[in-house]
Protein backbone atom coordinates (compact mmCIF):
# COMPACT_ATOMS: atom_id res chain seq x y z
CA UNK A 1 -2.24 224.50 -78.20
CA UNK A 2 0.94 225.99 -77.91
CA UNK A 3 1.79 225.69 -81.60
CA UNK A 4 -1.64 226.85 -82.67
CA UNK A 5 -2.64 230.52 -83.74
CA UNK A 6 -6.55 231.21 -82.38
CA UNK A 7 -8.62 234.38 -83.72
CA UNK A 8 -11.63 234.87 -81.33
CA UNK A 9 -13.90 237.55 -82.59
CA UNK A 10 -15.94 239.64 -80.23
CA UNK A 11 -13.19 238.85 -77.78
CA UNK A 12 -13.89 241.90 -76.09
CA UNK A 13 -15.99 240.69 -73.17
CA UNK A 14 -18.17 238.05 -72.29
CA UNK A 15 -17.61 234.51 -73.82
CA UNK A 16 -15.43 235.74 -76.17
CA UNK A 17 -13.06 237.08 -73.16
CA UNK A 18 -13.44 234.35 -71.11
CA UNK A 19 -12.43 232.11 -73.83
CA UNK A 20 -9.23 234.16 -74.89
CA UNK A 21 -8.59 233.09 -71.13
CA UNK A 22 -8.85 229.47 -71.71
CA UNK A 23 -6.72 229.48 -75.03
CA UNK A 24 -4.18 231.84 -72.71
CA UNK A 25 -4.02 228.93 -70.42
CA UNK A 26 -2.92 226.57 -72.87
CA UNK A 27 -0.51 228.93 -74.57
CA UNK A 28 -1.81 229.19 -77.63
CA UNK A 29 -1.14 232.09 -79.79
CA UNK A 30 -4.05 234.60 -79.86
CA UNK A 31 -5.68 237.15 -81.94
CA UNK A 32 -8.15 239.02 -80.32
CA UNK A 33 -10.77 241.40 -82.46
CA UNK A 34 -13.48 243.62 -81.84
CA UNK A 35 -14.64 247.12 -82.07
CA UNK A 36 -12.97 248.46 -78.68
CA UNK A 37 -9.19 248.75 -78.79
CA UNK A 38 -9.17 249.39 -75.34
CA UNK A 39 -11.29 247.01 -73.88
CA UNK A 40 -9.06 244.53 -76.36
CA UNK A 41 -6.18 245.69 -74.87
CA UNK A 42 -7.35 245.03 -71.51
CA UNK A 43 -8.37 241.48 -72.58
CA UNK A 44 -4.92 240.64 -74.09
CA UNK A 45 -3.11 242.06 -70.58
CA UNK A 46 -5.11 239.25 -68.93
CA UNK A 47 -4.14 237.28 -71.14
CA UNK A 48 -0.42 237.72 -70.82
CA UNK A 49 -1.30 237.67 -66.75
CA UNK A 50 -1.79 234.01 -67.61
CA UNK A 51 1.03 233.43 -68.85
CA UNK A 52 1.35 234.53 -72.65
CA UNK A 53 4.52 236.42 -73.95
CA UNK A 54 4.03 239.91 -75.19
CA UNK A 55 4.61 237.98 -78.56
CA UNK A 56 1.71 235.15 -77.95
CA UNK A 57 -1.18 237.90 -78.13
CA UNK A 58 -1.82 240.10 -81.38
CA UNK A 59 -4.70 242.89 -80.92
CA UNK A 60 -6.45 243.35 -84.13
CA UNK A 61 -9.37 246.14 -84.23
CA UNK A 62 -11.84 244.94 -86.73
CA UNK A 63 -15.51 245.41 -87.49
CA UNK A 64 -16.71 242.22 -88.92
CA UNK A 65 -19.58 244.72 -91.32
CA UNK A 66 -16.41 246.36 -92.75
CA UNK A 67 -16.35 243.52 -95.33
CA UNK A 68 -13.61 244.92 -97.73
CA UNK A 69 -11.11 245.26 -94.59
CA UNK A 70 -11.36 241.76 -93.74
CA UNK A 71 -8.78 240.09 -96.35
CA UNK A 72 -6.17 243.23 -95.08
CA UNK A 73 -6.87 241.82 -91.27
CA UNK A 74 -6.50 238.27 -92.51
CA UNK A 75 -2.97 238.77 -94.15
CA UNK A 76 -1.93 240.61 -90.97
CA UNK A 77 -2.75 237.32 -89.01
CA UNK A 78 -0.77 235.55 -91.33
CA UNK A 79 2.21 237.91 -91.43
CA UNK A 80 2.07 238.22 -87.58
CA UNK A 81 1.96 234.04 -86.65
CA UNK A 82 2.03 232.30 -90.16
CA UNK A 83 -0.90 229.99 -89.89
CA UNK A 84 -4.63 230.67 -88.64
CA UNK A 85 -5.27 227.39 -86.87
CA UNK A 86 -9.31 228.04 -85.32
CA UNK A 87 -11.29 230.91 -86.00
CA UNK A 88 -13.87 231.67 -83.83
CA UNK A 89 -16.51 233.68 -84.78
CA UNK A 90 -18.08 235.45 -81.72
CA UNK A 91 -18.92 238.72 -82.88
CA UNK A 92 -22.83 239.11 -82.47
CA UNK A 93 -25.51 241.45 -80.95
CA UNK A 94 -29.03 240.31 -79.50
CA UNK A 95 -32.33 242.21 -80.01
CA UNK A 96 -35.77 242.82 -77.49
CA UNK A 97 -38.11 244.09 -79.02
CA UNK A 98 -41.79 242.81 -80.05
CA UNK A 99 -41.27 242.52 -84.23
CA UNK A 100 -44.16 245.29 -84.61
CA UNK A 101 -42.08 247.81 -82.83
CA UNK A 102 -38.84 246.83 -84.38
CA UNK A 103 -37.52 249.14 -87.40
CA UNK A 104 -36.49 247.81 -90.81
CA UNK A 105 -32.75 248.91 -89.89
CA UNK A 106 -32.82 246.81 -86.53
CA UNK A 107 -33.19 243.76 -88.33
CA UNK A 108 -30.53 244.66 -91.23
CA UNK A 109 -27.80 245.55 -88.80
CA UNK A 110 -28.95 242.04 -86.90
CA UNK A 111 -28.69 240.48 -90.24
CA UNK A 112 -24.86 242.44 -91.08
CA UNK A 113 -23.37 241.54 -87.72
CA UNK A 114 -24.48 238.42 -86.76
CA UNK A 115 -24.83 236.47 -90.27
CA UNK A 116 -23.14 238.65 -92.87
CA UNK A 117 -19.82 239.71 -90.68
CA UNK A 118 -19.72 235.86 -89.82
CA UNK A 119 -19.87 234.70 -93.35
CA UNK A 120 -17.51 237.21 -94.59
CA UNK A 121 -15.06 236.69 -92.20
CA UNK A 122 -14.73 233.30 -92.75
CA UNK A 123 -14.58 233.61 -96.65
CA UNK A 124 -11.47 235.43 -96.04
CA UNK A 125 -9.92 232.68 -93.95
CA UNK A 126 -10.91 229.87 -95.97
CA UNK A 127 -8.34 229.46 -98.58
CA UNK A 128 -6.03 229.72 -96.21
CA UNK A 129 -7.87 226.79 -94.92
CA UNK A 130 -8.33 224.60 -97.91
CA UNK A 131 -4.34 225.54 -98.91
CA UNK A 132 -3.48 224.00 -96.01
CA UNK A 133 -5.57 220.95 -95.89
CA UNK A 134 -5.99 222.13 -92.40
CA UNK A 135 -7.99 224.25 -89.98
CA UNK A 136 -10.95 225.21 -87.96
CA UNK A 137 -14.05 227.40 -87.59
CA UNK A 138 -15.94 228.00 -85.32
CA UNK A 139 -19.02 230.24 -84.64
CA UNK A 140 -21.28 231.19 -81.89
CA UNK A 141 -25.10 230.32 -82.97
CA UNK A 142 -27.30 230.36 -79.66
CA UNK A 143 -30.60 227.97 -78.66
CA UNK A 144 -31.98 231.09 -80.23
CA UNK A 145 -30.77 229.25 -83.26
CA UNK A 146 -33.16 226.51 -83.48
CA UNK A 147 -36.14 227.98 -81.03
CA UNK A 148 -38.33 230.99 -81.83
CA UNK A 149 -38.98 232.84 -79.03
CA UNK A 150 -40.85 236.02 -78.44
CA UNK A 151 -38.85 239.91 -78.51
CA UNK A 152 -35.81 238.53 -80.63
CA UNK A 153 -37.57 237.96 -84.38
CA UNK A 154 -34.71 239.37 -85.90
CA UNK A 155 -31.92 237.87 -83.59
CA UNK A 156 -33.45 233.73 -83.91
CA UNK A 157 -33.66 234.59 -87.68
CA UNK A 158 -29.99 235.61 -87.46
CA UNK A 159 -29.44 233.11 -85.63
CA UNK A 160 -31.66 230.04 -87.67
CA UNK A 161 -29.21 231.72 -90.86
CA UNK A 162 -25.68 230.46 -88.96
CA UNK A 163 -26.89 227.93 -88.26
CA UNK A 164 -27.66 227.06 -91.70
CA UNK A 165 -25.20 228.17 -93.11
CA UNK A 166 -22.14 227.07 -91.08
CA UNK A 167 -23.89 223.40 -91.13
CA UNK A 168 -23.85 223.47 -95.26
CA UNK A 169 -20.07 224.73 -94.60
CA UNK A 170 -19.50 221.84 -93.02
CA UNK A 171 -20.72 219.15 -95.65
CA UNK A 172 -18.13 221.08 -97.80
CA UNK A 173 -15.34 221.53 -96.11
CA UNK A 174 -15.20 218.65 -93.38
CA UNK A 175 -13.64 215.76 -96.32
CA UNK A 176 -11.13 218.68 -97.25
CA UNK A 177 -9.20 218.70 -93.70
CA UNK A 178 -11.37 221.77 -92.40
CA UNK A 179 -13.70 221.18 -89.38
CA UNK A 180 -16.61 223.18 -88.50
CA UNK A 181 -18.43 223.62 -85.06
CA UNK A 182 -21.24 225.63 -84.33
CA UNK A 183 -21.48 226.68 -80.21
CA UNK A 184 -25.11 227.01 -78.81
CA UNK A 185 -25.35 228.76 -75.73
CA UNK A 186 -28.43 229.34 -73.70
CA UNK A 187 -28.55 231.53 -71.13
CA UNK A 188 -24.85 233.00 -70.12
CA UNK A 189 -24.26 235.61 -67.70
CA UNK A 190 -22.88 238.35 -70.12
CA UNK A 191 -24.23 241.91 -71.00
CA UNK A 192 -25.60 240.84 -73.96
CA UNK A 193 -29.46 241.59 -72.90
CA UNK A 194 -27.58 245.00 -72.18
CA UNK A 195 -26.30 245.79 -75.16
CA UNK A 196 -28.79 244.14 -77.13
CA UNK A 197 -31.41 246.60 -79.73
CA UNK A 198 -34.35 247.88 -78.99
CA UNK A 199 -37.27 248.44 -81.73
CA UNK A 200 -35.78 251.77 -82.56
CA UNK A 201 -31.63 250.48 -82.75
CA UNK A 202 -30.74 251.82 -79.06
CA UNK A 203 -29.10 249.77 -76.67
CA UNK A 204 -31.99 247.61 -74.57
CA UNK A 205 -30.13 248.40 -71.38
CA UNK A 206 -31.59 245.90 -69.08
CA UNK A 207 -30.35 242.31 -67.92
CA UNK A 208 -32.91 239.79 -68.37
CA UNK A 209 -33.93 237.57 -65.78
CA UNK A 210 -33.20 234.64 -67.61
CA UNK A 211 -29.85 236.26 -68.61
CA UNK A 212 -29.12 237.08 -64.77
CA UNK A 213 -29.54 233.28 -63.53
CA UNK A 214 -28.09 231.93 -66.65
CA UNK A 215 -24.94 229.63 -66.88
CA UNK A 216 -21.41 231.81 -65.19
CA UNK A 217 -19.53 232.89 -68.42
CA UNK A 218 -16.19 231.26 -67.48
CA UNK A 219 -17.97 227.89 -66.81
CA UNK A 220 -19.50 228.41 -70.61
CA UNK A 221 -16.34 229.37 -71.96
CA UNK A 222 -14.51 225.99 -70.52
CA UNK A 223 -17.52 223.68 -72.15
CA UNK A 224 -16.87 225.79 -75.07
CA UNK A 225 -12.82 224.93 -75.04
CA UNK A 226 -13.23 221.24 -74.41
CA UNK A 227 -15.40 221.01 -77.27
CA UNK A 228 -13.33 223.15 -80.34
CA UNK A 229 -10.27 221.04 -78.69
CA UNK A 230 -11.76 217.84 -79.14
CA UNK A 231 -13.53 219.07 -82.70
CA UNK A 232 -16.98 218.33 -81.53
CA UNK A 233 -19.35 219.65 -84.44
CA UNK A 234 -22.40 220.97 -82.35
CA UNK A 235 -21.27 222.27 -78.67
CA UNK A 236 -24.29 222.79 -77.01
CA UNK A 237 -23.49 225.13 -73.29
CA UNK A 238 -25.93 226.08 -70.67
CA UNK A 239 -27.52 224.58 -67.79
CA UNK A 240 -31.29 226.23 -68.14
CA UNK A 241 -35.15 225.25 -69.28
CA UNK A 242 -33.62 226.34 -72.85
CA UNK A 243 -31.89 223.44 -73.06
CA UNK A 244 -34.29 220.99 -72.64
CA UNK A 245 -35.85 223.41 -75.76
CA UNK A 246 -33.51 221.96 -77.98
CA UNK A 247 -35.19 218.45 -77.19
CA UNK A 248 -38.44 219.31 -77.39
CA UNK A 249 -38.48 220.72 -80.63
CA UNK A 250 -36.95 217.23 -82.18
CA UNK A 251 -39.56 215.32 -80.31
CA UNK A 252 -42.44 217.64 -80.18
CA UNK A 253 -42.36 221.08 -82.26
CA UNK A 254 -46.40 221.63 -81.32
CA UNK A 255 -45.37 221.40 -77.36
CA UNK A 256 -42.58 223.65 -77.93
CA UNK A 257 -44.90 225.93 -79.48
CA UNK A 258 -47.30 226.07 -76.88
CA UNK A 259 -44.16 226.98 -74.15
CA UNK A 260 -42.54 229.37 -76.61
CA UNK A 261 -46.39 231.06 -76.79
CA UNK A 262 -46.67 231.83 -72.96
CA UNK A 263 -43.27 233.60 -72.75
CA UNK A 264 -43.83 237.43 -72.18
């Protein structure tokens, strides 16, 4: 990868930083966004602990809901390192909360970050793309993204829309030189229960249980590398129940629906 340029969104923390670490390790050239300049920063001195030159690593601030700043950020990629290689669009925030206690605004800030920011990202990249005959996006969906489970309404419809979405992108793009992949993760020990909304839009706080035993992040991230490296379309990651989900609900949506039921 030494030759490629990789912009990992949400690279902040969790899979996002442990997958600026694997691209580090294979010298590509890294842009690393998010909301927190100084957690980025932080991420990027890692990354130059593993062996990146100052010049390998750009830190770009960037709220992906900020839609008009997005072609500015794009063009600074470009200036900085030329091409964008793979985009990887891991900006995203969870929800827990039952959908009768959830406000109107929970669900359209679910909506703006995790479908909207990815979509309008990626629009900005895209002729860039196509020009080229040449690139790839990524994005992170979740199991959440094909199962409905209870206390995350908003976040599976968020999640169901990516999906959609980045799997019609595909059908486009793919005969044009542009691959798409779409991670799903299960369970992965990150903050993201944390920091996900509550009903009334303020941080949830807690770590799930499921969260807590869930798959170690860096283990996720290298399934996650292995995959974009080898193109693979779908990159499924986790080691939990939730993945034999994914198989049920080909083979038997009713049974699914009966498990999905019984989860408090």
């Amino acid at each position: 990868m030494s030759t490629k340029t990789v912009w990992i969104t949400g690279a902040s923390a969790g899979i996002g930083e442990a997958l600026a670490l694997q691209f580090a390790q294979d010298a590509a050239r890294l842009v690393l966004s998010a909301r927190r300049e100084n957690e980025l920063e932080r991420v990027a001195e890692r990354c130059r602990q593993a062996g990146l030159a100052a010049d390998q690593v750009l830190v770009l601030p960037l709220d992906v809901t900020d839609w008009e700043s997005l072609p500015v950020a794009v063009q600074t990629v470009l200036d900085t390192f030329g091409d964008i290689d793979l985009l990887v669009n891991n900006a995203g925030v969870s929800q827990r909360s039952l959908c009768k206690d959830t406000d109107l605004a929970v669900y359209q800030k679910l909506m703006d970050v995790d479908v909207m920011g990815q979509i309008a990202l990626t629009k900005a990249v895209l002729p860039h793309m196509l020009e080229r005959g040449a690139g790839h996006i990524a994005v992170t969906s979740s199991v959440a993204g094909k199962v409905g489970v209870p206390l995350r309404t908003g976040y599976c419809a968020a999640k169901h829309a990516v999906m959609g979405f980045f799997d019609a992108l595909r059908a486009e793009v793919e005969g044009q030189g542009v691959y798409v992949s779409t991670i799903t993760p299960g369970f992965i020990r990150t903050d993201i229960s944390r920091n996900a909304l509550a009903g009334d839009g303020s941080a949830y706080g807690e770590v799930d249980e499921d969260i807590a035993g869930g798959m170690d992040v860096n283990e996720c991230a290298e399934v996650i590398f292995k995959g974009l490296r080898s193109k693979k379309r779908e990159i499924p990651v986790g080691k939990g129940k939730e993945m034999a989900a994914l198989w049920i609900k080909r083979v038997s949506p009713e049974a699914l629906f009966r498990i999905t039921r019984a989860r408090k």
